[in-house]
PDB file of N, CA and C in Angstrom:
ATOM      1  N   UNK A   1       0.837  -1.181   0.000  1.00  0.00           N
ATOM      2  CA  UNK A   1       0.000   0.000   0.000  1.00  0.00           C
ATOM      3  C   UNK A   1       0.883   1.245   0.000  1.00  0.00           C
ATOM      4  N   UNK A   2       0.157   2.261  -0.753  1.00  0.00           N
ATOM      5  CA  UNK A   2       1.766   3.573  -0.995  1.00  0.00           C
ATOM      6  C   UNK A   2       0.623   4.742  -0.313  1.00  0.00           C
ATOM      7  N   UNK A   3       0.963   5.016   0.492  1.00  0.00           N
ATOM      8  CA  UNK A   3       0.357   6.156   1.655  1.00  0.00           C
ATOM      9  C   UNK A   3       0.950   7.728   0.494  1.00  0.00           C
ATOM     10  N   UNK A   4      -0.162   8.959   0.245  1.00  0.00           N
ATOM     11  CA  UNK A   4       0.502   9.379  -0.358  1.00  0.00           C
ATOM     12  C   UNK A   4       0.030  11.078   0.568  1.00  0.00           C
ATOM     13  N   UNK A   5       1.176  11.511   0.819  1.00  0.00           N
ATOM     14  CA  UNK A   5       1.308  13.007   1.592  1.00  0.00           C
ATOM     15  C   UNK A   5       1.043  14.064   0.919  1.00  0.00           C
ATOM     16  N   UNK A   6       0.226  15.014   0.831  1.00  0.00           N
ATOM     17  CA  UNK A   6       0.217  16.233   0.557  1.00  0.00           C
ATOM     18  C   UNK A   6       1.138  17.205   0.906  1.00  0.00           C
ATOM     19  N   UNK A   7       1.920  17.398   0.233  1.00  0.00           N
ATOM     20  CA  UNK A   7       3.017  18.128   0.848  1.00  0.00           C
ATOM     21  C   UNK A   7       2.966  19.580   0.232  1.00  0.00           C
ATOM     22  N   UNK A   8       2.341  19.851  -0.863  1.00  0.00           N
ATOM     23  CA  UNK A   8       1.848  21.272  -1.243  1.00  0.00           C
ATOM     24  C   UNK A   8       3.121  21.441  -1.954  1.00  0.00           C
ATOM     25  N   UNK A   9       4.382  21.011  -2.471  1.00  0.00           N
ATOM     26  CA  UNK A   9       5.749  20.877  -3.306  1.00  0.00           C
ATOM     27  C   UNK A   9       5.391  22.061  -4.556  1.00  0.00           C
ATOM     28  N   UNK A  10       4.997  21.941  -5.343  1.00  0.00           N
ATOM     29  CA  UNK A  10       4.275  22.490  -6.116  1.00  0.00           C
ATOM     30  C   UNK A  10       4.430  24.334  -5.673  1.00  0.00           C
ATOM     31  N   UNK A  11       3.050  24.354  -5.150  1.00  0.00           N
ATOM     32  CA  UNK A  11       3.019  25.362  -4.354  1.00  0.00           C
ATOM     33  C   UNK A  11       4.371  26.113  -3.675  1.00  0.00           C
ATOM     34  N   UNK A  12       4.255  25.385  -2.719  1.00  0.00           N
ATOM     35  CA  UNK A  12       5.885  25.674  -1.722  1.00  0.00           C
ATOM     36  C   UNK A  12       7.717  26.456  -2.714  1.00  0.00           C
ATOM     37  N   UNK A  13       7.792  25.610  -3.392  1.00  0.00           N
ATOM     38  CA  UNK A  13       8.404  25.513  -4.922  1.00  0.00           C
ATOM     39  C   UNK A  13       8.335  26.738  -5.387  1.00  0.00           C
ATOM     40  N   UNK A  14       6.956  26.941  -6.273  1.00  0.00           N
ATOM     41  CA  UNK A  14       7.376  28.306  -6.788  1.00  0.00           C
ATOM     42  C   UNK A  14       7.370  30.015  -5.860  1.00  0.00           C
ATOM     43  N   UNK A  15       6.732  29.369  -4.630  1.00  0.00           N
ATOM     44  CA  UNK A  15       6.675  30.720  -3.190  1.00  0.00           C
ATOM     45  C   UNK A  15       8.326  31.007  -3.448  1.00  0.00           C
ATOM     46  N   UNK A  16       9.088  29.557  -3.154  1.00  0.00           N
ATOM     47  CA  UNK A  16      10.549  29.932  -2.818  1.00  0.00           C
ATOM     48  C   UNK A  16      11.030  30.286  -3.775  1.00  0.00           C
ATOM     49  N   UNK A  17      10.411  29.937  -5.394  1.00  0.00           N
ATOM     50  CA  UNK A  17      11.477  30.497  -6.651  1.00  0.00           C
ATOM     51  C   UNK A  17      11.253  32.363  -6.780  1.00  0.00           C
ATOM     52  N   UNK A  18      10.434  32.603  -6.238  1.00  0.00           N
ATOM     53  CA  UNK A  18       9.757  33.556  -6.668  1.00  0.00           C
ATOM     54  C   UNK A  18      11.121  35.095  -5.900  1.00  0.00           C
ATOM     55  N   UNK A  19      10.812  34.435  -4.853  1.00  0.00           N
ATOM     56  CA  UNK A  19      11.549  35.085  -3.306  1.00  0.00           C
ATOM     57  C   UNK A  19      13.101  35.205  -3.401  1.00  0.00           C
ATOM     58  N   UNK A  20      13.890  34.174  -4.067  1.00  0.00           N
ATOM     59  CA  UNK A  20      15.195  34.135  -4.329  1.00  0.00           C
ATOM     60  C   UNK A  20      15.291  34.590  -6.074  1.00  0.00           C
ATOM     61  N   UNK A  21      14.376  35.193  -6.479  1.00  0.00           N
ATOM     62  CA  UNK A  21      14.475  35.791  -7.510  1.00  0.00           C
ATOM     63  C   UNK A  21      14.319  37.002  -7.235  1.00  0.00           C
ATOM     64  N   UNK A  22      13.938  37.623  -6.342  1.00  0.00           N
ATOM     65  CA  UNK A  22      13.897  38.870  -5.943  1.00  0.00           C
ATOM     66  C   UNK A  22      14.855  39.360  -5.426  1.00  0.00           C
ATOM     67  N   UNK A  23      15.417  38.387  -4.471  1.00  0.00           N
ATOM     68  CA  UNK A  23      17.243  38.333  -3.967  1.00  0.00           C
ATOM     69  C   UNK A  23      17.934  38.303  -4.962  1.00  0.00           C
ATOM     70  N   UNK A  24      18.451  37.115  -5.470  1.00  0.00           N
ATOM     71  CA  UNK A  24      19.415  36.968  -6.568  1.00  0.00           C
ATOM     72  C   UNK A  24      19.318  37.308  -8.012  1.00  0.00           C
ATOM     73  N   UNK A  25      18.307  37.599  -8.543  1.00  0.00           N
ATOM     74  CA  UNK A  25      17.776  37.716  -9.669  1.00  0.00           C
ATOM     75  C   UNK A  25      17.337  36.473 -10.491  1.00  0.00           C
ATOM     76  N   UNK A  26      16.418  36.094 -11.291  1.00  0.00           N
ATOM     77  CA  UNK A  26      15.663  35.012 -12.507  1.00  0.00           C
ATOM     78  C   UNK A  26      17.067  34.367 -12.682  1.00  0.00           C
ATOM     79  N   UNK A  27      16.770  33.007 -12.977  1.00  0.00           N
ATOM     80  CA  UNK A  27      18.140  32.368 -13.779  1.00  0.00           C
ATOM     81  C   UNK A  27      17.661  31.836 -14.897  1.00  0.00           C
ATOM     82  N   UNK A  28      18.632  32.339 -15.494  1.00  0.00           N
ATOM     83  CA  UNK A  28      18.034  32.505 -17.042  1.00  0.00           C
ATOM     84  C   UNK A  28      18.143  31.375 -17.633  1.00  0.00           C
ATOM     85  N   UNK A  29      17.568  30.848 -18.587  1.00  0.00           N
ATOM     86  CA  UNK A  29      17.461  29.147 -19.179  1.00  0.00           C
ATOM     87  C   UNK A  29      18.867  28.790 -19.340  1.00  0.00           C
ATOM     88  N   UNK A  30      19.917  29.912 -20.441  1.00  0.00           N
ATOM     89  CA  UNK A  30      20.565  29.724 -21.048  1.00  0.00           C
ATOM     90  C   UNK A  30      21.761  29.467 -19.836  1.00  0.00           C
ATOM     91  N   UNK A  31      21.618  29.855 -18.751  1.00  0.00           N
ATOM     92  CA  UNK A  31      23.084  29.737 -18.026  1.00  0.00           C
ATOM     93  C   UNK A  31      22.313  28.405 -17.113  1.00  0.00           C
ATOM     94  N   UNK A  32      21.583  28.038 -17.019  1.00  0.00           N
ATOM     95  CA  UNK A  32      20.921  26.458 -16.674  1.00  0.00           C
ATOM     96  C   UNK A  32      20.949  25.228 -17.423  1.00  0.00           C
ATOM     97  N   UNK A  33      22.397  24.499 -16.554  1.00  0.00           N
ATOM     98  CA  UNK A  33      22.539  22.962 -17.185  1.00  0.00           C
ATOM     99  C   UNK A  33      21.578  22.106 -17.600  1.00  0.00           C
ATOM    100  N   UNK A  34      21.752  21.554 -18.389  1.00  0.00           N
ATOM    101  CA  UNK A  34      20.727  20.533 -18.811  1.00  0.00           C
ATOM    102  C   UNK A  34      20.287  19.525 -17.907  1.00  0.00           C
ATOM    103  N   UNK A  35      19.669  18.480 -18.594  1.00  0.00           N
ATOM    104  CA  UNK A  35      19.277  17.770 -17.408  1.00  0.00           C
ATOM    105  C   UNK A  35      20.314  16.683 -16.827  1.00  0.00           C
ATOM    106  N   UNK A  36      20.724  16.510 -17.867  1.00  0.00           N
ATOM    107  CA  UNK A  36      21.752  15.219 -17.420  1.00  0.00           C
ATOM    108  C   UNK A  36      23.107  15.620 -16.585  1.00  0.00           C
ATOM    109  N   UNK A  37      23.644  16.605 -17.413  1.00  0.00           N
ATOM    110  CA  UNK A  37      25.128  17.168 -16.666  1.00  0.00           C
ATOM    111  C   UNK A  37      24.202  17.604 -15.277  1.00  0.00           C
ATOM    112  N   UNK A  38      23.411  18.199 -14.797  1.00  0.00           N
ATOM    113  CA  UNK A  38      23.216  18.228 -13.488  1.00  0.00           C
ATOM    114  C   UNK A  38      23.296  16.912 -13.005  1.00  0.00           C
ATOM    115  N   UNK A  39      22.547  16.127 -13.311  1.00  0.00           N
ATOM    116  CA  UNK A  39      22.472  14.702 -12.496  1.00  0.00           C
ATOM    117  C   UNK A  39      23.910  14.170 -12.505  1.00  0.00           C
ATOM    118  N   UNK A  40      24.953  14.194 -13.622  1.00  0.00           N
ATOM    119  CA  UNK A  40      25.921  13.937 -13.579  1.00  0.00           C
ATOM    120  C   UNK A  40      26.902  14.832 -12.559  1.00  0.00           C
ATOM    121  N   UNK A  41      26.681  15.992 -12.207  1.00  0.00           N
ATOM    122  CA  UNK A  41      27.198  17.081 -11.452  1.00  0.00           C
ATOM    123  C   UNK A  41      26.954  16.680 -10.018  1.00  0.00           C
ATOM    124  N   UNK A  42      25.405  16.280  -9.503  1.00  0.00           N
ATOM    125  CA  UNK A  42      25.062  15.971  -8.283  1.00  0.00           C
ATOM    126  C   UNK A  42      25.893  14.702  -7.975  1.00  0.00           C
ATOM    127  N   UNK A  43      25.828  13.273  -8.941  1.00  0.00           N
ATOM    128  CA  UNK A  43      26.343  12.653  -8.513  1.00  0.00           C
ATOM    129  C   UNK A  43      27.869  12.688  -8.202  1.00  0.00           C
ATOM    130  N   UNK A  44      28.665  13.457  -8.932  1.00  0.00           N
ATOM    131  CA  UNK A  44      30.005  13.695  -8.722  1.00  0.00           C
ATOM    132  C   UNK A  44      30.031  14.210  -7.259  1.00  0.00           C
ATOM    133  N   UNK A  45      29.407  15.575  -6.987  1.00  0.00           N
ATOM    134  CA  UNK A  45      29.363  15.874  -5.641  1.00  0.00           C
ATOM    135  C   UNK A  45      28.627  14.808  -4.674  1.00  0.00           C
ATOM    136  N   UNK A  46      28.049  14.042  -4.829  1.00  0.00           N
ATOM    137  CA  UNK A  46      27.951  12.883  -3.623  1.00  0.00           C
ATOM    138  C   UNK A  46      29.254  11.817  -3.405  1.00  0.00           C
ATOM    139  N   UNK A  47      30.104  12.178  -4.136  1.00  0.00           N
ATOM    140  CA  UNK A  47      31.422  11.116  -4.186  1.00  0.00           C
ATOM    141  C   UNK A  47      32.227  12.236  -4.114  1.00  0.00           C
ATOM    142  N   UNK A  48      32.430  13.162  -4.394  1.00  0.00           N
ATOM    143  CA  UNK A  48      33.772  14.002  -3.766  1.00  0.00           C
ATOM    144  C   UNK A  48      33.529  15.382  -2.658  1.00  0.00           C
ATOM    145  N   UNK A  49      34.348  15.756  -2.381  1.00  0.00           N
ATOM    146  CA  UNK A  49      34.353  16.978  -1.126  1.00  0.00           C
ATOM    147  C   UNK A  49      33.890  18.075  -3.049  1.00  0.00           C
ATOM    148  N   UNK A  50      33.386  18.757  -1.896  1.00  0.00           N
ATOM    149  CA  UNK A  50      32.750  19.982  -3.202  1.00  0.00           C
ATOM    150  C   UNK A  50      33.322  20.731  -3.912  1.00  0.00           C
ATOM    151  N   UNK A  51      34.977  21.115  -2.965  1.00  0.00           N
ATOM    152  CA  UNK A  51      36.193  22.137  -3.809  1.00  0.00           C
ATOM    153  C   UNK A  51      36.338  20.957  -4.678  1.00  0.00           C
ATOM    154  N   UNK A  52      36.600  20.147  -4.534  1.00  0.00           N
ATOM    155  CA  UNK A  52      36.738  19.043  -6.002  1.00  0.00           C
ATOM    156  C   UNK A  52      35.692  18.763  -6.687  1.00  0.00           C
ATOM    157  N   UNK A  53      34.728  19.130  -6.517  1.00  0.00           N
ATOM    158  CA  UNK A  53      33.876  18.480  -7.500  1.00  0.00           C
ATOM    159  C   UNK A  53      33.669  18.993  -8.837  1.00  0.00           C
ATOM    160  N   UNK A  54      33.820  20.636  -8.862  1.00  0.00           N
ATOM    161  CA  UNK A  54      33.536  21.249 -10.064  1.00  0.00           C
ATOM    162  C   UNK A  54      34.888  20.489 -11.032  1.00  0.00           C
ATOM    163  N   UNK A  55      36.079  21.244 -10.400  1.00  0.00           N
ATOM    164  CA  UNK A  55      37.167  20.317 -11.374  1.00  0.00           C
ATOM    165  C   UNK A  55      36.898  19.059 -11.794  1.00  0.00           C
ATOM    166  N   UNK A  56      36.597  18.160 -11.392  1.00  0.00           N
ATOM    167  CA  UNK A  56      35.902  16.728 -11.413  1.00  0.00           C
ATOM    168  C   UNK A  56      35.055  16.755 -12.945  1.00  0.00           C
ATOM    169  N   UNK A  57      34.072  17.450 -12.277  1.00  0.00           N
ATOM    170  CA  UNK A  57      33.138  18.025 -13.660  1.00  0.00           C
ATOM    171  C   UNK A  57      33.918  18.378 -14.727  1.00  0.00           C
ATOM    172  N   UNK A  58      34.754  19.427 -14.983  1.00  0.00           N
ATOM    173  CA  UNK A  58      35.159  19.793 -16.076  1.00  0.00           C
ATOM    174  C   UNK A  58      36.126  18.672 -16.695  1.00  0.00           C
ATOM    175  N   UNK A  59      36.946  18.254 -15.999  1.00  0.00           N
ATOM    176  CA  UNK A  59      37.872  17.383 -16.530  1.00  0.00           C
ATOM    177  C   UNK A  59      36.740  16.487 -16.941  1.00  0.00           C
ATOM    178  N   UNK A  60      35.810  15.665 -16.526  1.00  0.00           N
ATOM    179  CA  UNK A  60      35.276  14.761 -17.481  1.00  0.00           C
ATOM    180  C   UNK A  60      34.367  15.284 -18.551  1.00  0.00           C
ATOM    181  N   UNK A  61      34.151  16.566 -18.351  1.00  0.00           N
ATOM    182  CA  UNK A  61      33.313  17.101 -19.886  1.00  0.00           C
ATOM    183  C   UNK A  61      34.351  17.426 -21.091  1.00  0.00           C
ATOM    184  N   UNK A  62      35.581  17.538 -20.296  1.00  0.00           N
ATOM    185  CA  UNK A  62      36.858  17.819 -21.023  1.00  0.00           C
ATOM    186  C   UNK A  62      37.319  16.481 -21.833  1.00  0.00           C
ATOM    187  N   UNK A  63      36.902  15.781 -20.985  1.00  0.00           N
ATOM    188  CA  UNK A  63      38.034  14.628 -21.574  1.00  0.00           C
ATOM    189  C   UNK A  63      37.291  13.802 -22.690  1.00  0.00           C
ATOM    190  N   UNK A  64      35.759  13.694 -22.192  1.00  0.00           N
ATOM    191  CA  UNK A  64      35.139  13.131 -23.474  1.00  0.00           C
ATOM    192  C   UNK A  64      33.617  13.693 -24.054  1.00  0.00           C
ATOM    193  N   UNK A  65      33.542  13.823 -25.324  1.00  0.00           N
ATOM    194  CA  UNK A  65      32.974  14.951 -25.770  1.00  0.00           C
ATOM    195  C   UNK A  65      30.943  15.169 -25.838  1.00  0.00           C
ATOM    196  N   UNK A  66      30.707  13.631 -25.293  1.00  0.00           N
ATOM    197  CA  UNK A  66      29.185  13.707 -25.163  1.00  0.00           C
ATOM    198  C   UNK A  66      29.163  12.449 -23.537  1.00  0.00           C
ATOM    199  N   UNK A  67      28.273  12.717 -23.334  1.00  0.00           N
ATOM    200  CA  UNK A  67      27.214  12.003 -22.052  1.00  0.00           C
ATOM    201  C   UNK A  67      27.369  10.492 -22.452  1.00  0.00           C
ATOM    202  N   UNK A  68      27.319  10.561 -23.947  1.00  0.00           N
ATOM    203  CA  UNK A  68      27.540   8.893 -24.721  1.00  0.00           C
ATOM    204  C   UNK A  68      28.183   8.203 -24.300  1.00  0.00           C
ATOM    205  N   UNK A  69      30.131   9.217 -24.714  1.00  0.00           N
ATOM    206  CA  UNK A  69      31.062   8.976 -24.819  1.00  0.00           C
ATOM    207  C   UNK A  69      31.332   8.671 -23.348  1.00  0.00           C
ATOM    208  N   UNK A  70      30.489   9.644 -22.250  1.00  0.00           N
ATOM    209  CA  UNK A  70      31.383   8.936 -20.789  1.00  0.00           C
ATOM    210  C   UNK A  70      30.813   8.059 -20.245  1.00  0.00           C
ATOM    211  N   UNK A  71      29.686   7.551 -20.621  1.00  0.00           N
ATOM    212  CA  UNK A  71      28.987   5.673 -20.418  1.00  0.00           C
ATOM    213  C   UNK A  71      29.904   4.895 -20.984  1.00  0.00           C
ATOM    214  N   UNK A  72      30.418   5.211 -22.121  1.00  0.00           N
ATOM    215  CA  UNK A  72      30.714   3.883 -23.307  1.00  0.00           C
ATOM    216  C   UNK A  72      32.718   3.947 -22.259  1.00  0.00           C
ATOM    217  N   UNK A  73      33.044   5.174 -22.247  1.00  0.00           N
ATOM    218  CA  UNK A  73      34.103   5.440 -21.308  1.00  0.00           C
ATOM    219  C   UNK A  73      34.628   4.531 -20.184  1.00  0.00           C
ATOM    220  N   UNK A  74      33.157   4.711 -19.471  1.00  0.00           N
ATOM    221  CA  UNK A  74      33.454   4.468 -18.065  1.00  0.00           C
ATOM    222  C   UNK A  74      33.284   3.328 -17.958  1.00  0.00           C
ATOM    223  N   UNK A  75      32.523   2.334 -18.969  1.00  0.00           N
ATOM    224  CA  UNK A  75      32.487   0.998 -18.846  1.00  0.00           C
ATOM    225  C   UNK A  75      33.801   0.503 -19.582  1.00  0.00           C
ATOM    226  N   UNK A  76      34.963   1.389 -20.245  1.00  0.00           N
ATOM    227  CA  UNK A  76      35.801   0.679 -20.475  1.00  0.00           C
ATOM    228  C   UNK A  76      37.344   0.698 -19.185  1.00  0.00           C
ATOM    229  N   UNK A  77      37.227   1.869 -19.023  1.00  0.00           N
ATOM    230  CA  UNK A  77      38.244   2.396 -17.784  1.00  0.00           C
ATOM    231  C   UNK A  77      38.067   2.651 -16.642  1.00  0.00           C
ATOM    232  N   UNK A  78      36.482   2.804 -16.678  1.00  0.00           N
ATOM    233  CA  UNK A  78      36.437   2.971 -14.929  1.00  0.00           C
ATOM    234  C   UNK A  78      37.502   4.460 -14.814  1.00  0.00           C
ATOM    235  N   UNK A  79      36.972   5.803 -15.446  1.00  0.00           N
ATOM    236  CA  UNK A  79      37.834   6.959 -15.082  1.00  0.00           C
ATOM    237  C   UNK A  79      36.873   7.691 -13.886  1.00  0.00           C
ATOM    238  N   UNK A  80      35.734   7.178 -13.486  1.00  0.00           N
ATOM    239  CA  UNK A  80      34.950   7.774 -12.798  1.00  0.00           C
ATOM    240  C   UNK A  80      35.732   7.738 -11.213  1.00  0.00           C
ATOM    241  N   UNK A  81      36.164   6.704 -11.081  1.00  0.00           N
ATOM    242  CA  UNK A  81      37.019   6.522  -9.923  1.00  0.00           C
ATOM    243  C   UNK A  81      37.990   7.288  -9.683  1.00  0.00           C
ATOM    244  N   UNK A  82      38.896   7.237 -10.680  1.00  0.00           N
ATOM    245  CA  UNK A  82      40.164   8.442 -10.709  1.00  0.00           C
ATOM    246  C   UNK A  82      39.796  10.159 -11.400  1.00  0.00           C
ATOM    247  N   UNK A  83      38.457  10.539 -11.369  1.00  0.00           N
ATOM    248  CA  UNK A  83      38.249  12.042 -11.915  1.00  0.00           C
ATOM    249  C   UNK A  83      38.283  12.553 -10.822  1.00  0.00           C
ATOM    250  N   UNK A  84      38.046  12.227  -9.256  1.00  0.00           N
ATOM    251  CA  UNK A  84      38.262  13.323  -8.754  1.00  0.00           C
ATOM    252  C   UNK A  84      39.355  13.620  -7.588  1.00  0.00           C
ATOM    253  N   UNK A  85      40.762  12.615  -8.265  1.00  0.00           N
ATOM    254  CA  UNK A  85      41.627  12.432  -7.617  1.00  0.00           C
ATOM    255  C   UNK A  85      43.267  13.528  -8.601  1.00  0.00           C
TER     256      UNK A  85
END
């Protein structure tokens, strides 16, 4: 059985986008990662301290030239281990 919470997310969500747009200003589409390099970004930062993580990031967007290339990559070398060393 899946119990399901009203949590008002939605709602809540755009109160807070609204509020830190008034602080920081709108973030504009164009300087907003896509979907994947974020997920690829978050997961890097759950495996390294955070001053490393951006470098982490770049060196592997550096080193191979699509999202493709660092699946087909990483199942051959395993560089995911050594990017943020």
């Amino acid at each position: 059985m899946r119990i399901i919470f009203p949590f008002r997310q939605a709602v809540d969500l755009t109160s807070i986008r609204k509020r830190l747009a008034v602080r920081f200003e709108k973030i504009r589409v164009e300087d907003r990662p896509d979907p994947i390099s974020q997920l690829v970004g978050f997961f890097i930062d759950s495996r390294i301290y955070d001053w490393k993580s951006w470098d982490a990031f770049v060196r592997l967007v550096q080193r191979y030239s699509s999202w493709d290339k660092v699946a087909d990559g990483l199942d051959a070398d395993d560089s995911l281990s050594r990017i943020g060393k």
